[in-house]
N, C-alpha and C. Protein backbone atom coordinates (compact mmCIF):
# COMPACT_ATOMS: atom_id res chain seq x y z
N UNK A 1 -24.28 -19.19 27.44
CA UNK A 1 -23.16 -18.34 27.11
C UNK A 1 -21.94 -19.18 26.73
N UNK A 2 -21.37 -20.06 27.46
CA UNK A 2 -20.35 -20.87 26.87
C UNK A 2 -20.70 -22.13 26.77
N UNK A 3 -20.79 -22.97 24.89
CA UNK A 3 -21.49 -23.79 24.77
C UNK A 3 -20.78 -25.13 25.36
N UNK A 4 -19.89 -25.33 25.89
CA UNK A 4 -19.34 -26.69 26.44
C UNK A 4 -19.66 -27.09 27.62
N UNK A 5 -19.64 -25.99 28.28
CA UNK A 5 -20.61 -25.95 29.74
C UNK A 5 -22.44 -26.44 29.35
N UNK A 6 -22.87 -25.78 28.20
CA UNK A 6 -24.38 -25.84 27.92
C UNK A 6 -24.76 -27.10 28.00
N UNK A 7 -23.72 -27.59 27.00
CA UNK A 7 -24.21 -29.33 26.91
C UNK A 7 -24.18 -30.15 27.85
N UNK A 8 -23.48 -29.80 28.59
CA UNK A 8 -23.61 -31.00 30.31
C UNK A 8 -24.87 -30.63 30.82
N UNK A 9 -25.81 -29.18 30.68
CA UNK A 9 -27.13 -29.37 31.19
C UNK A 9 -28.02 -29.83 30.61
N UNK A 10 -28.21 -30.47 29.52
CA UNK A 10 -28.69 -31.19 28.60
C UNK A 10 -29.48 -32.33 29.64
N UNK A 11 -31.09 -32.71 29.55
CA UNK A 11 -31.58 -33.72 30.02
C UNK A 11 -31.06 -34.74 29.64
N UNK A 12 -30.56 -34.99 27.85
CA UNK A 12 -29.90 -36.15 27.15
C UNK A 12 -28.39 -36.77 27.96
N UNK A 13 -27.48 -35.48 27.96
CA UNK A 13 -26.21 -35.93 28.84
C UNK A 13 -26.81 -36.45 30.26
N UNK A 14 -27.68 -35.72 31.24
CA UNK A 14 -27.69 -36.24 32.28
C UNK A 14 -28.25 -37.63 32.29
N UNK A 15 -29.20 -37.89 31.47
CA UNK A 15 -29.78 -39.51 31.31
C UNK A 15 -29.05 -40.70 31.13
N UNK A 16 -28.09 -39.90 30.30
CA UNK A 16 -27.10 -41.06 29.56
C UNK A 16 -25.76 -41.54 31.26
N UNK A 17 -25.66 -39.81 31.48
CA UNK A 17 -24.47 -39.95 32.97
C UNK A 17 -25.43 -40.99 34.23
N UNK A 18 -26.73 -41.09 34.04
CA UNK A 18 -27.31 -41.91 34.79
C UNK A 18 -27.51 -43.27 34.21
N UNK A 19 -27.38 -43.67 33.66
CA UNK A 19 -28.11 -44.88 33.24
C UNK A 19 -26.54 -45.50 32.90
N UNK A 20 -25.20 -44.78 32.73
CA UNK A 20 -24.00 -45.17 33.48
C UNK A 20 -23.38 -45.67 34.51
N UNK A 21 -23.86 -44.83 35.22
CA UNK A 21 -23.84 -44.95 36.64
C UNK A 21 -24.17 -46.02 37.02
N UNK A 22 -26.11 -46.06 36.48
CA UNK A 22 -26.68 -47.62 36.74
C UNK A 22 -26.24 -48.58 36.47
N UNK A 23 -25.32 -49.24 35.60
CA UNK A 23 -24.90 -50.26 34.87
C UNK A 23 -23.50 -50.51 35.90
N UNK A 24 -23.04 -49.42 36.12
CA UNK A 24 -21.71 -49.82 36.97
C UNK A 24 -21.92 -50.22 38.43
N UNK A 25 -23.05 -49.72 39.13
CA UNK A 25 -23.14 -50.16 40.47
C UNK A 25 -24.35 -51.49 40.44
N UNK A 26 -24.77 -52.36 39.22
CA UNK A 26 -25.43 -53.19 39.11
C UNK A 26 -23.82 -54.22 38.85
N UNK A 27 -22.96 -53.56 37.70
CA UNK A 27 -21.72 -54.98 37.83
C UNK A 27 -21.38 -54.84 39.03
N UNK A 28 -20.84 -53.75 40.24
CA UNK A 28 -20.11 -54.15 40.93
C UNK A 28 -21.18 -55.14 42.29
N UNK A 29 -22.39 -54.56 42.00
CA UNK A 29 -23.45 -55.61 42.94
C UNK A 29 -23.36 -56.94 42.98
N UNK A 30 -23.42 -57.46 41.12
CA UNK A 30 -23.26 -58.73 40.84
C UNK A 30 -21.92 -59.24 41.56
N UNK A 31 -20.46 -58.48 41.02
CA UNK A 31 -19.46 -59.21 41.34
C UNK A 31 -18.98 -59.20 42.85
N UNK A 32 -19.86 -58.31 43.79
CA UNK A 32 -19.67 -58.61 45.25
C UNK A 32 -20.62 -59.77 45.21
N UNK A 33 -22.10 -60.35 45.00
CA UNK A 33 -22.52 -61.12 45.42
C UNK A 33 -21.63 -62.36 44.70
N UNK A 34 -21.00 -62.08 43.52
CA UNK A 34 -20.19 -63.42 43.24
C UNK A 34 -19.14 -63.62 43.93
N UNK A 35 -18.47 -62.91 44.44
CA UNK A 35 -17.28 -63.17 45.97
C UNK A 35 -18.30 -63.57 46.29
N UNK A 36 -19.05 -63.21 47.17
CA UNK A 36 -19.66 -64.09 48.46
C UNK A 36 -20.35 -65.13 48.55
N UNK A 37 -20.35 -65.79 47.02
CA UNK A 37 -21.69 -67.34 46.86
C UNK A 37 -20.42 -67.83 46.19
N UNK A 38 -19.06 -67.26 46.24
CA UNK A 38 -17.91 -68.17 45.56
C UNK A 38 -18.36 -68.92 44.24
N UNK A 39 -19.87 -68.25 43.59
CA UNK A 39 -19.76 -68.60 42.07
C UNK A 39 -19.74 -67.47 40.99
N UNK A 40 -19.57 -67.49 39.77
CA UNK A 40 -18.89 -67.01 38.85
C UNK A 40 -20.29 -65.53 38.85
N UNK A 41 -19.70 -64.41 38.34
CA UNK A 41 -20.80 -63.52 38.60
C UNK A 41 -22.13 -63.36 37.23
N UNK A 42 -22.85 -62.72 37.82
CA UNK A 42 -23.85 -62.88 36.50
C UNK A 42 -24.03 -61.70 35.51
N UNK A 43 -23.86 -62.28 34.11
CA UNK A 43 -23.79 -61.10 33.38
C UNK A 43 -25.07 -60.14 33.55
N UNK A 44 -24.55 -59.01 33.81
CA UNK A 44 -25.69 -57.66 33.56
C UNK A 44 -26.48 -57.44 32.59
N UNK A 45 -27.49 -56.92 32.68
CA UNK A 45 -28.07 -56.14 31.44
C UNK A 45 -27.88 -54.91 31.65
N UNK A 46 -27.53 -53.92 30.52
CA UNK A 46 -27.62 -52.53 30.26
C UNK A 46 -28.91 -51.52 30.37
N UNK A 47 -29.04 -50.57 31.22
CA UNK A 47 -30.11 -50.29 31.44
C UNK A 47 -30.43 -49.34 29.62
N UNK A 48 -31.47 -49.58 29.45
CA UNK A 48 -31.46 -49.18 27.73
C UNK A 48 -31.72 -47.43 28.07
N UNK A 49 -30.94 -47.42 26.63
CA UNK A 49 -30.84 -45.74 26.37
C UNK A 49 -31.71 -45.47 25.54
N UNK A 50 -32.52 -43.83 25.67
CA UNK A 50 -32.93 -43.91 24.04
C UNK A 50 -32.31 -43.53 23.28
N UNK A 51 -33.01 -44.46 22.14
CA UNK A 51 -32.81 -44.30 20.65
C UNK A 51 -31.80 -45.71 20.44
N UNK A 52 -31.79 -46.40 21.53
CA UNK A 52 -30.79 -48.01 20.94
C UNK A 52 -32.15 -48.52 20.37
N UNK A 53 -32.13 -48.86 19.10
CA UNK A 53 -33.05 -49.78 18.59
C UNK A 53 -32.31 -51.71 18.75
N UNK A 54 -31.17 -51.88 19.19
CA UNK A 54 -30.62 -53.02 19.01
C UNK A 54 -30.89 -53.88 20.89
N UNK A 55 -32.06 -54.70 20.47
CA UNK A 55 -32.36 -55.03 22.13
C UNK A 55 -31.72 -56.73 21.97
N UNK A 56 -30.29 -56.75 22.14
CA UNK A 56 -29.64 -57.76 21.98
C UNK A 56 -29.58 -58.93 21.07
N UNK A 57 -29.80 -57.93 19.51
CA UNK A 57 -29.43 -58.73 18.29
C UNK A 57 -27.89 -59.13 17.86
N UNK A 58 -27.88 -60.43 17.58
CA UNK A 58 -26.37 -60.68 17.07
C UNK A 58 -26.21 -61.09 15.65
N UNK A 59 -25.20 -60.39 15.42
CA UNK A 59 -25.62 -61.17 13.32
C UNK A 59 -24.02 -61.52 13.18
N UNK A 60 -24.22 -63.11 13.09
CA UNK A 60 -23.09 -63.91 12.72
C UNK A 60 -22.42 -64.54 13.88
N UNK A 61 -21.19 -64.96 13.84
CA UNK A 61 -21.00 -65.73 14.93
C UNK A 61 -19.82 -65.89 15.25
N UNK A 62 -18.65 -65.64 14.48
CA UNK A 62 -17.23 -64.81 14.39
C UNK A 62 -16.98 -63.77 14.39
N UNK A 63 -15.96 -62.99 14.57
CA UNK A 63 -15.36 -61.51 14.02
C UNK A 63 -14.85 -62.01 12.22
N UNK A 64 -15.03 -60.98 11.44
CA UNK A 64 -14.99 -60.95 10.25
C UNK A 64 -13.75 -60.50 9.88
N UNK A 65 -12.99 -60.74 9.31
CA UNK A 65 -11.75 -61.18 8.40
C UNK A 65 -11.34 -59.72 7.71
N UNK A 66 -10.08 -58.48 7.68
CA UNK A 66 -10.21 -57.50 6.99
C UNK A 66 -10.27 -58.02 5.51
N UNK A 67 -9.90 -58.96 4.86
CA UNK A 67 -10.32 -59.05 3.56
C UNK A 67 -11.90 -59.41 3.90
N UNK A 68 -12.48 -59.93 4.81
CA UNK A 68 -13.82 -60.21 4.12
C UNK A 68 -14.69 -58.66 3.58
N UNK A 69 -13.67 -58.03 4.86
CA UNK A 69 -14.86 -56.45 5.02
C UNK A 69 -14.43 -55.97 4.08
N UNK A 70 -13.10 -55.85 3.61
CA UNK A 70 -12.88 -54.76 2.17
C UNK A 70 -13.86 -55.63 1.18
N UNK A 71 -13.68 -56.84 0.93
CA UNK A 71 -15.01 -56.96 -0.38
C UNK A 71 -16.25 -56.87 -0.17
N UNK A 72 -16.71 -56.85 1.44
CA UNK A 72 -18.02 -56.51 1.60
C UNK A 72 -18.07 -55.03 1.35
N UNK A 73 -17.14 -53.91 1.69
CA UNK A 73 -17.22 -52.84 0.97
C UNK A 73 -17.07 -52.71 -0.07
N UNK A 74 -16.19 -52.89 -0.69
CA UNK A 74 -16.23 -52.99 -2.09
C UNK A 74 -17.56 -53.22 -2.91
N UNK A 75 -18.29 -54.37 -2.85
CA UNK A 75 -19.57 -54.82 -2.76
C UNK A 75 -20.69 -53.57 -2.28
N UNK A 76 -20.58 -52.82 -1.30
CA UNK A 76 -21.52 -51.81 -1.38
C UNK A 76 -20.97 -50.57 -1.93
N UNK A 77 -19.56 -50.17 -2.07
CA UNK A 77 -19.30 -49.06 -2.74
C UNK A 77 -20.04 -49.42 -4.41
N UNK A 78 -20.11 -50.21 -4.78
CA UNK A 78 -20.66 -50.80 -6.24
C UNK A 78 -22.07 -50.63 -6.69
N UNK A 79 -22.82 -51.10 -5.48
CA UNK A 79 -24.41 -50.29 -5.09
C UNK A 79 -24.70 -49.49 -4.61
N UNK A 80 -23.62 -48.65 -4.39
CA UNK A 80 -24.19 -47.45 -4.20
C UNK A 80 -24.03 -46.40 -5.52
N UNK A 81 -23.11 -46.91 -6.33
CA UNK A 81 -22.74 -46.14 -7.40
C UNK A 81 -23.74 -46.41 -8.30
N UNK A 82 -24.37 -47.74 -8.45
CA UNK A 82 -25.46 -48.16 -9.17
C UNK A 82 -26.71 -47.24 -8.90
N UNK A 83 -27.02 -47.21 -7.85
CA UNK A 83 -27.99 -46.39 -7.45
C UNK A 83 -27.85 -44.59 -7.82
N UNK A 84 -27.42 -44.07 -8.37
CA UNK A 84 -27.22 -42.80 -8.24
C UNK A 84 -26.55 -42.67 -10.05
């Protein structure tokens, strides 16, 4: 009956509100056991969601430049016009 309410019963929202959850009481695990071994804490992994196809790919090795990205758009606004 009222769809804003509907969507919080969603199996998708509740999976996602869990696998939140999980990720936050795994950092704060790590960074209590890093207080207590007085060394630096250990990065987490994300418990995976579906539909992430990206299982910790990185492409490149800087942040990119706004002129680089306007001519990399530019550059695909061009193929895409080609195409069509």
């Amino acid at each position: 009956m009222n769809p804003e309410v509907s969507e919080w019963g969603t199996r998708w929202k509740t999976n996602l509100l869990l696998a939140d959850i999980f990720d936050m009481l795994n950092l704060i695990n790590s960074n209590l056991v890093a207080i207590g071994s007085h060394k630096p804490a250990k990065q987490t992994k994300p418990y995976p969601r579906p539909g992430n196809k990206n299982k910790g790919e990185h492409y490149g090795k800087d942040a990119v430049s706004v002129p680089e990205l306007r001519k990399l758009f530019a550059e695909k606004r061009k193929e895409h016009g080609k195409q069509h």
